[in-house]
Structure formats: structure tokens, C-alpha cells
N, C-alpha and C. Protein backbone atom coordinates (compact mmCIF):
# COMPACT_ATOMS: atom_id res chain seq x y z
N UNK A 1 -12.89 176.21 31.55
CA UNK A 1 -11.52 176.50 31.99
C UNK A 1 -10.56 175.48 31.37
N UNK A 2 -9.40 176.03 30.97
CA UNK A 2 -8.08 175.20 30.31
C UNK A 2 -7.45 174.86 31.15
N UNK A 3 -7.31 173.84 32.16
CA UNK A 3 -7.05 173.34 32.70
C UNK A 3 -6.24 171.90 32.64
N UNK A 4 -5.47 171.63 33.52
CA UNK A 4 -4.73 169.99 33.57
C UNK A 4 -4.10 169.84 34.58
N UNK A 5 -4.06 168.39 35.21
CA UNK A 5 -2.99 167.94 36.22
C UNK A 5 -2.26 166.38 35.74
N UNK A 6 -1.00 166.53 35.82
CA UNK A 6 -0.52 165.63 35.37
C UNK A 6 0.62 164.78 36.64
N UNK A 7 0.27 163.59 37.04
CA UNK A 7 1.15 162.79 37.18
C UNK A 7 2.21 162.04 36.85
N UNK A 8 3.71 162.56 37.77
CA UNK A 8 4.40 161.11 37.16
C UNK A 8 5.55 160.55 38.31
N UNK A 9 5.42 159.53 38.27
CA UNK A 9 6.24 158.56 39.23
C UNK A 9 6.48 157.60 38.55
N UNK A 10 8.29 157.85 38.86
CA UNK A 10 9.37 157.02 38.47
C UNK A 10 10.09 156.32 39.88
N UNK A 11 11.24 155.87 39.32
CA UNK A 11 12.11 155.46 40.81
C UNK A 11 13.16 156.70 40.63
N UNK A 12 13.07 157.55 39.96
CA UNK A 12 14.21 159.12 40.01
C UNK A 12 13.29 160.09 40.50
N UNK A 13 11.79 160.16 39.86
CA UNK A 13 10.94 160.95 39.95
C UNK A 13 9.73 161.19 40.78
N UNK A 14 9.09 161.85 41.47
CA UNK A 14 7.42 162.30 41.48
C UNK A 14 6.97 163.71 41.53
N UNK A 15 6.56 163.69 40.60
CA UNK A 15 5.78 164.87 40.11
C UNK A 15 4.59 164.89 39.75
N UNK A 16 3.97 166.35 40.40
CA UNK A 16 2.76 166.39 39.73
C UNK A 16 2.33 168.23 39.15
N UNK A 17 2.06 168.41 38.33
CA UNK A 17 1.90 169.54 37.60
C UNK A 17 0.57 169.57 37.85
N UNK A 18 0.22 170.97 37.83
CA UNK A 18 -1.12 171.37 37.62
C UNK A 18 -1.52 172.75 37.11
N UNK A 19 -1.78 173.10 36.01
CA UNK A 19 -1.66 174.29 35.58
C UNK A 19 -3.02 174.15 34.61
N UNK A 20 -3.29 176.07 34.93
CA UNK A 20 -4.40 176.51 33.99
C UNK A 20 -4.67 177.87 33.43
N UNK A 21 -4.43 177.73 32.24
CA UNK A 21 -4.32 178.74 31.06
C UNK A 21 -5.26 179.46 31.44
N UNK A 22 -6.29 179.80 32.17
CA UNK A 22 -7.15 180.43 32.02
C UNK A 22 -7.27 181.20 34.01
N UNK A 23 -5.79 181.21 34.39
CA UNK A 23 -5.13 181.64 35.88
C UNK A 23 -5.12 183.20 36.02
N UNK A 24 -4.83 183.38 36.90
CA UNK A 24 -4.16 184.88 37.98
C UNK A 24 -2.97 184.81 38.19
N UNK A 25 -1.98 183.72 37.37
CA UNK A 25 -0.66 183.79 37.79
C UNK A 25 -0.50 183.15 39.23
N UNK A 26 -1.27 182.58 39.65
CA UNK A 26 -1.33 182.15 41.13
C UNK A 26 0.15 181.23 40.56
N UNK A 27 0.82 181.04 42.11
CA UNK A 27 1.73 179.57 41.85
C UNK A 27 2.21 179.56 43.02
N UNK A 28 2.10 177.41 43.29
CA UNK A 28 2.35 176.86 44.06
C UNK A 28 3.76 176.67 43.89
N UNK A 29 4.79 176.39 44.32
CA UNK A 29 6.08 175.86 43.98
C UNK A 29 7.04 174.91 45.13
N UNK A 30 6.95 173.60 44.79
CA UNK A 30 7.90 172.95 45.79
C UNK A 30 8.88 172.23 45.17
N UNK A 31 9.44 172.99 44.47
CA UNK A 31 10.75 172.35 43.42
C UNK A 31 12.25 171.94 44.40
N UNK A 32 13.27 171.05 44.65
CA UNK A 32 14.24 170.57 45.21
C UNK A 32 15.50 171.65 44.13
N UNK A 33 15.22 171.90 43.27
CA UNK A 33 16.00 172.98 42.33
C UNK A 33 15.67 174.39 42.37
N UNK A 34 16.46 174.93 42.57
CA UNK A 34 16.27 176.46 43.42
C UNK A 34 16.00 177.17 42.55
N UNK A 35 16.84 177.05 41.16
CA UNK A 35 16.97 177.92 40.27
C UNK A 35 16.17 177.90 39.35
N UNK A 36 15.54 176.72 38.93
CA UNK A 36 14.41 176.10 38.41
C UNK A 36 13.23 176.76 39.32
N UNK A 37 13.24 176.46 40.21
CA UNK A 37 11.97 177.33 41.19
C UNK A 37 11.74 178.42 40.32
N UNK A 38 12.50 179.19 40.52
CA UNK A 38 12.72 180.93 40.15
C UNK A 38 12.15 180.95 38.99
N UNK A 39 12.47 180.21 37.84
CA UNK A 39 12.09 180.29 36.52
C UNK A 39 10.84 179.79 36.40
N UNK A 40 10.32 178.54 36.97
CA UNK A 40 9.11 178.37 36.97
C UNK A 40 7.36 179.52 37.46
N UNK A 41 8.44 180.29 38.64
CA UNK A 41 8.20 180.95 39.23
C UNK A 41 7.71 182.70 38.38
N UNK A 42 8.71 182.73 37.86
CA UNK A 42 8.63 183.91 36.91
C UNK A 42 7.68 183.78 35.50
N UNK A 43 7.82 182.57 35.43
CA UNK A 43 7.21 181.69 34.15
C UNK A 43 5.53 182.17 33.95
N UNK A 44 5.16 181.69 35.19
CA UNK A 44 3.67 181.65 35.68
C UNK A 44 3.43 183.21 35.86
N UNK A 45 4.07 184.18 36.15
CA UNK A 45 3.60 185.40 36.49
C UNK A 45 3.55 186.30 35.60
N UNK A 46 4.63 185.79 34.22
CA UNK A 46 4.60 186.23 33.22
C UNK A 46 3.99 185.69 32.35
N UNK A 47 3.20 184.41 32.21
CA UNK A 47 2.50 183.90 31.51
C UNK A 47 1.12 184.54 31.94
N UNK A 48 0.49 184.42 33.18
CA UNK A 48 -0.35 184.52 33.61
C UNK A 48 -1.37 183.41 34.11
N UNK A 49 -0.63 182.41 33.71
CA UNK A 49 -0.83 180.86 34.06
C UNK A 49 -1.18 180.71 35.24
N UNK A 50 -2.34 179.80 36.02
CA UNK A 50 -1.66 179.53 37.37
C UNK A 50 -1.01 177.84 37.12
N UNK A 51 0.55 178.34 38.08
CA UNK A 51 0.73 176.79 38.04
C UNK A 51 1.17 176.49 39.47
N UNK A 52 1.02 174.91 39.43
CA UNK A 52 1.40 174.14 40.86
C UNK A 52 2.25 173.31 40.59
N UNK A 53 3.51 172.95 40.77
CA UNK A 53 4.62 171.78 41.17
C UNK A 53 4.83 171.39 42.44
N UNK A 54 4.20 170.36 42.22
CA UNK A 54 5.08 169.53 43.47
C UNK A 54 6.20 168.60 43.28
N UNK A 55 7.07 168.45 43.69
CA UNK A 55 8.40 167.04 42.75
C UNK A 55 9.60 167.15 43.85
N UNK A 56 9.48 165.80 43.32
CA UNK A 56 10.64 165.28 44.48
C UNK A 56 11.72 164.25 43.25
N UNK A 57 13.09 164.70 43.77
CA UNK A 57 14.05 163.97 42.74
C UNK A 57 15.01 163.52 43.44
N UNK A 58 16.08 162.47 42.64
CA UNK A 58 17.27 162.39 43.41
C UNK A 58 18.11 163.34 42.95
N UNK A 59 18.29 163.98 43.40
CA UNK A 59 18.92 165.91 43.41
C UNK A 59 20.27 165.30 43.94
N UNK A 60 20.22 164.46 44.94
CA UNK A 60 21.53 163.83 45.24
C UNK A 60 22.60 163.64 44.22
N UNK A 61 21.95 163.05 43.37
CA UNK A 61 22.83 162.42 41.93
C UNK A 61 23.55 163.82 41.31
N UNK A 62 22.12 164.35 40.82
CA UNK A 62 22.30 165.99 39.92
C UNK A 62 20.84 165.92 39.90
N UNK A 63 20.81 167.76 39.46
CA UNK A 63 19.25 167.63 38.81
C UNK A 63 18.98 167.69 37.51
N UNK A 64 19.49 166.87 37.21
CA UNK A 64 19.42 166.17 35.24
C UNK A 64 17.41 165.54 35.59
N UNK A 65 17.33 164.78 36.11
CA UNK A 65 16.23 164.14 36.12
C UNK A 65 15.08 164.78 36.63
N UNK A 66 15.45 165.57 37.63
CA UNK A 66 13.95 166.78 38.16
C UNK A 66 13.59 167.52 37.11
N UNK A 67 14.57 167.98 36.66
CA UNK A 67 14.50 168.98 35.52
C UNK A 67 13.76 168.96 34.17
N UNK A 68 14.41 167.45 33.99
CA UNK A 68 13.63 166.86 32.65
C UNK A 68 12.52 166.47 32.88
N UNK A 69 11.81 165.77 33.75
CA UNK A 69 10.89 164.98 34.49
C UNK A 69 9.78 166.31 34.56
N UNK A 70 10.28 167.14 35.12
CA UNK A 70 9.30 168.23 35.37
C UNK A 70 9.01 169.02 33.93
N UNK A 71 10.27 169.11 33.23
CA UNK A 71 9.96 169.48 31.48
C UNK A 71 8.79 169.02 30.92
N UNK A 72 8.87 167.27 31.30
CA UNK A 72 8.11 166.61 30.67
C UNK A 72 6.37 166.74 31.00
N UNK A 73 6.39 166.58 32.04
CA UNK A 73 4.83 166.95 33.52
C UNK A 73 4.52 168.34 32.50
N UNK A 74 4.97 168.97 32.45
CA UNK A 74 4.42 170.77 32.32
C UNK A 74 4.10 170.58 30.80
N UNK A 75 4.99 170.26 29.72
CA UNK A 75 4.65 169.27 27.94
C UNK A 75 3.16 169.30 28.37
N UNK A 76 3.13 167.70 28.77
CA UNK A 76 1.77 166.94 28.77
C UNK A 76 0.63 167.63 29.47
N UNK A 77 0.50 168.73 30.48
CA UNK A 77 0.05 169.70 31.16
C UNK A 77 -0.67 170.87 30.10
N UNK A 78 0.49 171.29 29.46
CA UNK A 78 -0.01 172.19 28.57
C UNK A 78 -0.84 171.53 27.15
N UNK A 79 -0.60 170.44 26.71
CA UNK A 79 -0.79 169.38 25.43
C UNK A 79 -2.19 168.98 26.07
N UNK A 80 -2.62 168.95 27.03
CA UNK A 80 -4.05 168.65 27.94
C UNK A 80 -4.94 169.97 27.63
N UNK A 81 -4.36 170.87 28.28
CA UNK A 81 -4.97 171.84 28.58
C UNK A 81 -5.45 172.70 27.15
N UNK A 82 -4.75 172.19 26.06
CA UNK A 82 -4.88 172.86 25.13
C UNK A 82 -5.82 172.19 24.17
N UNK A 83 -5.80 171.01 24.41
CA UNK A 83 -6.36 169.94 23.35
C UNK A 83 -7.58 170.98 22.54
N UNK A 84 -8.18 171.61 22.64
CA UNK A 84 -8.98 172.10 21.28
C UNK A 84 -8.79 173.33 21.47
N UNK A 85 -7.83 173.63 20.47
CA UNK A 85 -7.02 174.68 19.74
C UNK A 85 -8.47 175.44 18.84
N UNK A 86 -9.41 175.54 18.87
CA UNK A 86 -10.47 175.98 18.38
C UNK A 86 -10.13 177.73 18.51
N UNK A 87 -10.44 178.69 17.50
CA UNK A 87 -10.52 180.19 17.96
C UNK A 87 -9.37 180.61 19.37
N UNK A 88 -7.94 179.49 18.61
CA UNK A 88 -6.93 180.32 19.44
C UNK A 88 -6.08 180.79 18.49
N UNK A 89 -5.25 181.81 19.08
CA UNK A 89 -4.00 182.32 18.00
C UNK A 89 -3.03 181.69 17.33
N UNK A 90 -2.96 180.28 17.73
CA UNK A 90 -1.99 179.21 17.79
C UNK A 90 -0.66 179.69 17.48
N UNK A 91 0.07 180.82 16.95
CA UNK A 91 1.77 181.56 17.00
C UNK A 91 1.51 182.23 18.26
N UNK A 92 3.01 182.10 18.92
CA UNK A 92 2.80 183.13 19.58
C UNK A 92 4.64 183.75 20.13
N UNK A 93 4.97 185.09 19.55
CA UNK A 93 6.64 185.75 19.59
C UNK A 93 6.59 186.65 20.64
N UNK A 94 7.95 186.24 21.67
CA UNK A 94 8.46 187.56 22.17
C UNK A 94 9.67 187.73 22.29
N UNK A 95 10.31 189.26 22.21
CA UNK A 95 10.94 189.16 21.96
C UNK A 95 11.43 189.84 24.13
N UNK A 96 12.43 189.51 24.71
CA UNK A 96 12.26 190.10 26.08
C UNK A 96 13.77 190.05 26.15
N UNK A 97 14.22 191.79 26.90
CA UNK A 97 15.22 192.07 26.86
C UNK A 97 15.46 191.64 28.81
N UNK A 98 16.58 191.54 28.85
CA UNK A 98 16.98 191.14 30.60
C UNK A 98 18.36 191.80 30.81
N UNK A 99 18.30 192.97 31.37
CA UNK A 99 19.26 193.92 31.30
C UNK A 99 20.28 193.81 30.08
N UNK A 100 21.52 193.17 30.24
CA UNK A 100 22.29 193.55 28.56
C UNK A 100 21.96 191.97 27.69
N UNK A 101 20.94 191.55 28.06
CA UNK A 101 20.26 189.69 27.06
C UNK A 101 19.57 190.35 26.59
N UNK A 102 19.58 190.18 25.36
CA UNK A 102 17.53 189.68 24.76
C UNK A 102 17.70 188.35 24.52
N UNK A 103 16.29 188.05 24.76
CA UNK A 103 15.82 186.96 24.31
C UNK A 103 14.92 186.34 23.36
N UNK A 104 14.66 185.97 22.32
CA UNK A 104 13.22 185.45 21.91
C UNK A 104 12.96 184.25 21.90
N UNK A 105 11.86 183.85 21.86
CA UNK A 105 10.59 182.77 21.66
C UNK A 105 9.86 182.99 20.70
N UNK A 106 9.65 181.86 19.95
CA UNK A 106 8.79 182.14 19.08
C UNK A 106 8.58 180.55 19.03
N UNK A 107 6.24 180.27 19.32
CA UNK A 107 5.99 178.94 19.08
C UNK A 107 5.02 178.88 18.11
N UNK A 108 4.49 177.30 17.77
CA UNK A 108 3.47 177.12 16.90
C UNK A 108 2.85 176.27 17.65
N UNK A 109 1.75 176.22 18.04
CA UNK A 109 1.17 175.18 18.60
C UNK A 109 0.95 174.15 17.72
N UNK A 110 1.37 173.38 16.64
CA UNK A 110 1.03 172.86 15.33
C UNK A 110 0.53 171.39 16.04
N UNK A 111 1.12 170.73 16.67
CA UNK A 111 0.90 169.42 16.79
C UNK A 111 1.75 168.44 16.48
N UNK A 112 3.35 169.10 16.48
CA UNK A 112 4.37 168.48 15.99
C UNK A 112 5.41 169.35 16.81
N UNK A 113 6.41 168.17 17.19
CA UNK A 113 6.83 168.47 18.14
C UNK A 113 8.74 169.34 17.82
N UNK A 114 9.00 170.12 17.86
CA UNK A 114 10.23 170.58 16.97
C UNK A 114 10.84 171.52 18.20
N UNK A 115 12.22 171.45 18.51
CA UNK A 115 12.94 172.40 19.04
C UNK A 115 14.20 173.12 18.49
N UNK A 116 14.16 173.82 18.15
CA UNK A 116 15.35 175.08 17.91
C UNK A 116 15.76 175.52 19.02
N UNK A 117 17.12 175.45 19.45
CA UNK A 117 17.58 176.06 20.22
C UNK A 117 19.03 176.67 20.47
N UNK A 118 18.81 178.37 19.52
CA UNK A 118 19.93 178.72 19.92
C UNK A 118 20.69 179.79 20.93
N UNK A 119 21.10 178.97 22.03
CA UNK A 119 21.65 179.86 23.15
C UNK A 119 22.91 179.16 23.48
N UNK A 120 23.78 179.86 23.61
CA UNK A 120 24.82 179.66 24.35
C UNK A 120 24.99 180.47 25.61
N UNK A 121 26.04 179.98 26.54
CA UNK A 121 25.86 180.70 28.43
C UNK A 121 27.19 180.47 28.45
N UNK A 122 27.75 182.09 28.82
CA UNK A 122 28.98 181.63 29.24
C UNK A 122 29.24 181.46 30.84
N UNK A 123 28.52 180.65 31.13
CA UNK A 123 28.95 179.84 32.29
C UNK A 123 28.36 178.98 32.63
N UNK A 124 28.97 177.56 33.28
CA UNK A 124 28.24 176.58 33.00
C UNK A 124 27.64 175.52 34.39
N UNK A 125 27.63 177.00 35.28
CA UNK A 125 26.75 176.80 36.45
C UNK A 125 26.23 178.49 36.57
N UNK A 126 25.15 178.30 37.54
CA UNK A 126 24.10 179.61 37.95
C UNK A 126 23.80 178.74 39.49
N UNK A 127 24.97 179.72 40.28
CA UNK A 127 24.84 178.98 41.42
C UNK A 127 25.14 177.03 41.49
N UNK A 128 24.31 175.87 41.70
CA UNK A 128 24.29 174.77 41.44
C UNK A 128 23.76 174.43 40.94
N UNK A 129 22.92 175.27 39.73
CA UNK A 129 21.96 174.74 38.44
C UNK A 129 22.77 174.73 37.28
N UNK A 130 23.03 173.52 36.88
CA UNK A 130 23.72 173.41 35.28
C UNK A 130 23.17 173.87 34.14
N UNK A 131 24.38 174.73 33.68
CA UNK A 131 22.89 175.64 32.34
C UNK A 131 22.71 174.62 31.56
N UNK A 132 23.68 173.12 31.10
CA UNK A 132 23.01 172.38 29.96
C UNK A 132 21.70 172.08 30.23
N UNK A 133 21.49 172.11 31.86
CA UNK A 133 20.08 171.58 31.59
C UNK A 133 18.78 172.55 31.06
N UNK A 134 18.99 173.98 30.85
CA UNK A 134 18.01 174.84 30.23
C UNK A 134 17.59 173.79 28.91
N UNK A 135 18.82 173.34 28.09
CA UNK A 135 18.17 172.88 26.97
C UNK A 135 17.02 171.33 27.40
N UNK A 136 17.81 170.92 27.97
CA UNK A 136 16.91 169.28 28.48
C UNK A 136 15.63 169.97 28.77
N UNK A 137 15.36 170.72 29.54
CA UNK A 137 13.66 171.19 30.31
C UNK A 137 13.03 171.74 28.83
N UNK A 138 13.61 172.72 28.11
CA UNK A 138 12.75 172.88 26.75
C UNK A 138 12.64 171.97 25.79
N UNK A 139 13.81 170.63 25.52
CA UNK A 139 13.74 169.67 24.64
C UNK A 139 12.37 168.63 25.40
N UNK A 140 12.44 168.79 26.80
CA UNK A 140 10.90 167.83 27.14
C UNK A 140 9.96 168.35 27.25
N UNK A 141 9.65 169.45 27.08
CA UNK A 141 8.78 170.41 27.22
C UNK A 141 8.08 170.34 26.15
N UNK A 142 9.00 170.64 24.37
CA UNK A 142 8.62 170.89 22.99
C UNK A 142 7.92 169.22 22.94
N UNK A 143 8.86 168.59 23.28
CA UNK A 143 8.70 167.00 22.75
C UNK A 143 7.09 166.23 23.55
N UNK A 144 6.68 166.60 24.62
CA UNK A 144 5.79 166.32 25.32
C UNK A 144 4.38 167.18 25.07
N UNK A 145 4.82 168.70 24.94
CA UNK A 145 3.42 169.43 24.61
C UNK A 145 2.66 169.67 22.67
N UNK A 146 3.92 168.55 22.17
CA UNK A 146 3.54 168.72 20.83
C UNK A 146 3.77 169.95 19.93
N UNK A 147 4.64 170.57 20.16
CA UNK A 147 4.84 172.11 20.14
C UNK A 147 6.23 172.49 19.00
N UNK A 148 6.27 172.89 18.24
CA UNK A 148 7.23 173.83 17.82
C UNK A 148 7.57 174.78 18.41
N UNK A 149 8.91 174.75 18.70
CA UNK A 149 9.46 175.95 19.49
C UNK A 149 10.85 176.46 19.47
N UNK A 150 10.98 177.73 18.80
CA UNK A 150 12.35 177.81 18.65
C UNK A 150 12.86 179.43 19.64
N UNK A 151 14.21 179.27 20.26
CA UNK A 151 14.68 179.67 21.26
C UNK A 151 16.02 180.54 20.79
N UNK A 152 15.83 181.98 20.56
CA UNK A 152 17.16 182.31 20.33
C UNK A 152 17.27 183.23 21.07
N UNK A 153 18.71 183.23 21.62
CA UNK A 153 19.04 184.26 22.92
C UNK A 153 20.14 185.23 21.33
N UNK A 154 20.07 186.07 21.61
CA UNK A 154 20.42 186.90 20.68
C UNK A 154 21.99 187.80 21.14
N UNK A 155 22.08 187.70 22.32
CA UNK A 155 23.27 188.06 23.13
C UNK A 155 23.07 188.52 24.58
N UNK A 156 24.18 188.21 25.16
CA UNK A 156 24.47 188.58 26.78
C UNK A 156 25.33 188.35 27.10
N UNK A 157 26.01 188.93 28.41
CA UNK A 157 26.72 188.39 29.11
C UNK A 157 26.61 188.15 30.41
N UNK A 158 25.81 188.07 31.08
CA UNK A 158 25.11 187.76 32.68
C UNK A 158 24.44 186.38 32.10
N UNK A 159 25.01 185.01 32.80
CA UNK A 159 24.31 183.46 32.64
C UNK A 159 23.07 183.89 33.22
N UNK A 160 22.79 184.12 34.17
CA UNK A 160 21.61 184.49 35.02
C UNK A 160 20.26 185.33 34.43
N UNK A 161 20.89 186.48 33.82
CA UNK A 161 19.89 187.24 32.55
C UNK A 161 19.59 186.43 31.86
N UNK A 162 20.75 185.79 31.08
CA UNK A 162 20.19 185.35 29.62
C UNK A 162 19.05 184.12 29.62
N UNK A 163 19.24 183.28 30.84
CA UNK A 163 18.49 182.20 31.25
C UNK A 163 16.96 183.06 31.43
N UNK A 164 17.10 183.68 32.37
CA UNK A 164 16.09 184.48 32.61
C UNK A 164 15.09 185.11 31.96
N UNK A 165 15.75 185.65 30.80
CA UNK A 165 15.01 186.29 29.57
C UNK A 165 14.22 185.18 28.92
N UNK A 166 14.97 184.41 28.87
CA UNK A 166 14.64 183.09 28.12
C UNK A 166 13.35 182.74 28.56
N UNK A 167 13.08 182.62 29.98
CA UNK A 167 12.14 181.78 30.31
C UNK A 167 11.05 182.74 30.50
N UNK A 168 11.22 184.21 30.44
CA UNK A 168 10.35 185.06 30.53
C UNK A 168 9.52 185.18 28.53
N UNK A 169 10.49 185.18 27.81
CA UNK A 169 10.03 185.09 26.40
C UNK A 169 9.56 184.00 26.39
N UNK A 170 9.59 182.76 26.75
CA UNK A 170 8.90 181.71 26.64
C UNK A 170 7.31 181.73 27.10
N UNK A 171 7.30 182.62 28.35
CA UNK A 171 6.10 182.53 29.12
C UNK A 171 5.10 183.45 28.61
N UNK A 172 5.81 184.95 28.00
CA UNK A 172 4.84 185.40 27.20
C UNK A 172 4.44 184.70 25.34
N UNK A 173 5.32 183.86 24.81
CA UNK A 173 4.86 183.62 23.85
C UNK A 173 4.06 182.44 23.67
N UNK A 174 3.67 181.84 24.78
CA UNK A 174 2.85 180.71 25.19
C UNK A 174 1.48 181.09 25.45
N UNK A 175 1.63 182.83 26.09
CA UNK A 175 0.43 183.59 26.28
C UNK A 175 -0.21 183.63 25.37
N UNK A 176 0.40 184.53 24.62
CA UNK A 176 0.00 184.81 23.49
C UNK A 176 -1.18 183.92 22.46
N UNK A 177 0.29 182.66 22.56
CA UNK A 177 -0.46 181.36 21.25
C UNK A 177 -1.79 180.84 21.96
N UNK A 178 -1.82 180.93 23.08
CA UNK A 178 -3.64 180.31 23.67
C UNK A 178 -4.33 181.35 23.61
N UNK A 179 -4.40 182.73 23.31
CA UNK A 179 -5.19 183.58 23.41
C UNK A 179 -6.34 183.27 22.49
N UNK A 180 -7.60 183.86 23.19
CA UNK A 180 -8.50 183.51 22.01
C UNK A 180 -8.99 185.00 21.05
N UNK A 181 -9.07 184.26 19.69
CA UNK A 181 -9.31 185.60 19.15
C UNK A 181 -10.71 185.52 18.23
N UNK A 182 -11.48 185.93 18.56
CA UNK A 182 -12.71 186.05 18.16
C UNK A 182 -13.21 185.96 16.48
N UNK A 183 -12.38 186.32 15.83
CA UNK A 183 -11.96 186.30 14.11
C UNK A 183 -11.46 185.21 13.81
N UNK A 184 -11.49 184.01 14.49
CA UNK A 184 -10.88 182.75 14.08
C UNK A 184 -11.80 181.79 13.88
N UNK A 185 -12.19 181.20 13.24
CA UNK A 185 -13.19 180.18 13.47
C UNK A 185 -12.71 179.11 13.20
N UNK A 186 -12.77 178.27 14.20
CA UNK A 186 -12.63 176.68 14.23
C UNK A 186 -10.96 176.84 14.42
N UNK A 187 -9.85 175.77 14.31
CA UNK A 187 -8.51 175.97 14.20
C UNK A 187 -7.78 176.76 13.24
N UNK A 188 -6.99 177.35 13.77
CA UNK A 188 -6.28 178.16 12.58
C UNK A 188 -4.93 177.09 11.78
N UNK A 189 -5.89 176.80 10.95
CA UNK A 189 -5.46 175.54 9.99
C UNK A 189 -6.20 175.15 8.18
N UNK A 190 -5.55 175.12 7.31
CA UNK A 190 -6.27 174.73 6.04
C UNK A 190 -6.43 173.34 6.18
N UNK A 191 -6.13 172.84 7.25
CA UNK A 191 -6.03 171.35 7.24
C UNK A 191 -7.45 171.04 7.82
N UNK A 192 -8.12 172.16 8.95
CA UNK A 192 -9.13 171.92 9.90
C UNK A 192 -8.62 171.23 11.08
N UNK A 193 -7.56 170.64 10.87
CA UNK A 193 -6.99 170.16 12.38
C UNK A 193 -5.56 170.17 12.58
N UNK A 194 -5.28 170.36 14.25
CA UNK A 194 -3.75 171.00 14.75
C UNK A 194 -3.68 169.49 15.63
């Protein structure tokens, strides 16, 4: 089983991730960010992942730091769980429409850490979740799980869709790249290693 749990405690932060590629979509969720919940939430059911968050932040301040903090936990979570990339697909694209959004994702599991990200939101709250922070949770996410990952929302006008789509194309193209495919032998690499 692909599995990981990751700890982290700061004086902003505690978190602990626990997720496994090889799930029922099960998920635990005790996020202090509502909206973040939701996405994490959708994440896992559309991945097929099971995942668990637990995290506690100073939400007081903003949730700049849950957000990222938890970006980062789920990175190192998946960068665990994946460590031998052996007879997996390592790309993995979707493209996911959210009423008038599409969205795509498209990753490399390479072993280098790269983010593209082009979305703009025209609005710059969803409820009391700040959309800048969509980019912070995927910039710690790419930067922590070693990952190439580029993010283009292609158009919308609902903040709420387009976020949405987003994190739903993310969750299937993450599927995808761990799948194992039987025609692969060893890493899919001329190098022999990812």
C-alpha cells in the first residue's frame, strides 16, 4: 500500500496528513478553513485517495498559514507515498469542466519541483477564503511533493466553479500519474531514475 503520514508543528501550525494512494476515497477532515475543507474534501473523492487532516492554525490572523502549512503536509505526503515511481504512469491531464469553468491540470511526477499557474478569479474572496491563497496551497504542494505542475483555468465566471474545477482537475490528474500500468518497466525514464 502507498501510503504516508506526515507531521508538522510550528508556533502558527499543527498538522498532520495522512493519505493513501491506494484508498476508497475515505476522508477524515478537521480543517479551521471551511472552504479549504470542501476542496480537500472533493479532492479525495475525486482522486480516490483516502485522506485524513487534522490542523489547527491561527485562523485568527488569516488563513495564509493553514493553508500553506497544510499545502506543504499533503507535498511531503504524496513525495512519501510515491517514492518508487516504478511501473507508474508518471503524466497525468485533466481537463474538468464546472458549470461555465473549465479547468486543467496537467502533472509530471519528474522529481523536480515546477509550478505554472494560470488562473485568474474574479473575486477575491469565496465566502472568507482568499482566492490568493489557491496559488500558495499549489505553490507548497508542487514545491514539497517534487512535482511539476501546471494549472490553467481556461475561463469562468463563478470564483467558486473555477476554484472548484481546479481542485477537481488536480485530483484526477494525480490519479491518473500513480496509476500503475503494467507495460512499464522500472520508471518511466531514459535516465532509470525520477
Amino acid at each position: 500500500m502507498r501510503k504516508a503520514e506526515i507531521r508538522r508543528d510550528t508556533l502558527e501550525t499543527q498538522i498532520v496528513v495522512k493519505l493513501n494512494l491506494d484508498g476508497e476515497a475515505k476522508r477524515e477532515l478537521d480543517v479551521p478553513v471551511p472552504f479549504l475543507k470542501h476542496m480537500l474534501d472533493l479532492f479525495a473523492k475525486h482522486s480516490g485517495f483516502d485522506l485524513s487532516v487534522q490542523a489547527f492554525g491561527d485562523t485568527e490572523i488569516d488563513d495564509h498559514h493553514t493553508v500553506e502549512d497544510i499545502g506543504i503536509c499533503l507535498g511531503q505526503a504524496f513525495k512519501q507515498a510515491t517514492q518508487d515511481k516504478a511501473g507508474i504512469r508518471r503524466y497525468g491531464n485533466r481537463f474538468t469542466p464546472m458549470d461555465e469553468s473549465l479547468a486543467q491540470v496537467t502533472v509530471d511526477l519528474s522529481g523536480r519541483s515546477f509550478l505554472v499557474f494560470n488562473a485568474q478569479f474574479p473575486a477575491p474572496q469565496v465566502g472568507t477564503f482568499q482566492t490568493e491563497l489557491v496559488r500558495e496551497f499549489f505553490q507548497a504542494f508542487a514545491a514539497n511533493a517534487c512535482v511539476t505542475l501546471h494549472i490553467n483555468l481556461h475561463y469562468g465566471v463563478n470564483t467558486h466553479h473555477m476554484i472548484e474545477g481546479i481542485f477537481k482537475a488536480f485530483a484526477g490528474a494525480l490519479a491518473e500519474a500513480v496509476e500503475r500500468d503494467g507495460k512499464i518497466r522500472g520508471v518511466l525514464s531514459t535516465k532509470g531514475a525520477l
